[in-house]
C-alpha atoms as a PDB file:
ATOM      1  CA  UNK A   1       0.000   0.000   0.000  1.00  0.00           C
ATOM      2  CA  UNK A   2       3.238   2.112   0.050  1.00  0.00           C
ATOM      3  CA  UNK A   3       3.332   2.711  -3.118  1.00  0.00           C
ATOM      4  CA  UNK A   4      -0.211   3.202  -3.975  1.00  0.00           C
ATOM      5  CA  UNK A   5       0.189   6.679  -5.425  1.00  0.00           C
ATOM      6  CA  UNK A   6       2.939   5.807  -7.732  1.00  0.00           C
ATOM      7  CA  UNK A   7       1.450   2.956  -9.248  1.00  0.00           C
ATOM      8  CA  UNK A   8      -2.281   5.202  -9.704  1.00  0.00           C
ATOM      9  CA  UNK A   9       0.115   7.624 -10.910  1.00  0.00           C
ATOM     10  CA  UNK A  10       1.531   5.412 -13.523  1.00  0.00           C
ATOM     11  CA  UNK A  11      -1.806   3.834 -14.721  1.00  0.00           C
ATOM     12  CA  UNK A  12      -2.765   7.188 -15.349  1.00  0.00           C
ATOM     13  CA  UNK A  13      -0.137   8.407 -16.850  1.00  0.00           C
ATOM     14  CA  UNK A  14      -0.161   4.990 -19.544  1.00  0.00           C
ATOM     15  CA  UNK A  15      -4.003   5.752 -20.178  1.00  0.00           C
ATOM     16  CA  UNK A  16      -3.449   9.055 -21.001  1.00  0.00           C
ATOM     17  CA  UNK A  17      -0.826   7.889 -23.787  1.00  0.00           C
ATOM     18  CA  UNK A  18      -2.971   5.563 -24.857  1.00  0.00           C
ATOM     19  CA  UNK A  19      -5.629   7.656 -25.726  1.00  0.00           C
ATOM     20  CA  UNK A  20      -3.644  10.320 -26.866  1.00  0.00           C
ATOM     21  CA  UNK A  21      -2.157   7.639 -29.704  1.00  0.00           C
ATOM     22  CA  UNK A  22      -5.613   6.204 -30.351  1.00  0.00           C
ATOM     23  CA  UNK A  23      -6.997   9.735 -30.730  1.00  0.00           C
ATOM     24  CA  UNK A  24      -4.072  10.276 -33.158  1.00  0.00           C
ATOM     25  CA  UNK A  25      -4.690   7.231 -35.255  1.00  0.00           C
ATOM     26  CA  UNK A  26      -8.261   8.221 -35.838  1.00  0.00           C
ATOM     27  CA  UNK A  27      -7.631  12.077 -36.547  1.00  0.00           C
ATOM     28  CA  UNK A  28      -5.139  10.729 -39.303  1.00  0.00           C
ATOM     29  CA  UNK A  29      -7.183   8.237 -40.870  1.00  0.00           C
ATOM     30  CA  UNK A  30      -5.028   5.210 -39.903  1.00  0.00           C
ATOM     31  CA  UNK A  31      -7.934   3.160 -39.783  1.00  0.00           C
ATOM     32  CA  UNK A  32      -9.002   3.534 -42.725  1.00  0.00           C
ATOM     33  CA  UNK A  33      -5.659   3.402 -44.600  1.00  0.00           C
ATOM     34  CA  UNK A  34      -5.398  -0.061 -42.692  1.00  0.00           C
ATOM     35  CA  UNK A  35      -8.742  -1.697 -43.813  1.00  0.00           C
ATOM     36  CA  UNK A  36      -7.752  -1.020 -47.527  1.00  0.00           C
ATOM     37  CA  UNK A  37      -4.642  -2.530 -46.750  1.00  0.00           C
ATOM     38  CA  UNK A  38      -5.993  -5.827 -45.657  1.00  0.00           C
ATOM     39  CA  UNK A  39      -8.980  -5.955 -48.438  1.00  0.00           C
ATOM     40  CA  UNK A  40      -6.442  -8.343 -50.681  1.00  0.00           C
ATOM     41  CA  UNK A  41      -5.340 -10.138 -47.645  1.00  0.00           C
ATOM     42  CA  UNK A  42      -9.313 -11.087 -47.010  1.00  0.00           C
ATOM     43  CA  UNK A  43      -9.709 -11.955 -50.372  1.00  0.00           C
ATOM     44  CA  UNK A  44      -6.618 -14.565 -50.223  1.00  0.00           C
ATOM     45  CA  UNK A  45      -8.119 -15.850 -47.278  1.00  0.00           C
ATOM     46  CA  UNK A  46      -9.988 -19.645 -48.034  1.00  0.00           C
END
């Protein structure tokens, strides 16, 4: 329990990153750019 307010402190800290990069990804279109990337992949697939 010593070190409660670091670890909360780190979670944070990680979540906040994550968003940030998942906010970036969709303001760029990366998600889209990806799906027509794996269109011939799906086809290929039996």
């Amino acid at each position: 329990m010593r070190f409660l307010g670091w670890y909360l402190k780190i979670t944070a800290g990680g979540a906040a990153i994550g968003a940030a990069m998942e906010l970036f990804m969709i303001h760029t279109g990366f998600y889209e750019k990806r799906k027509e990337l794996g269109k011939p992949a799906q086809r290929l697939k039996p």
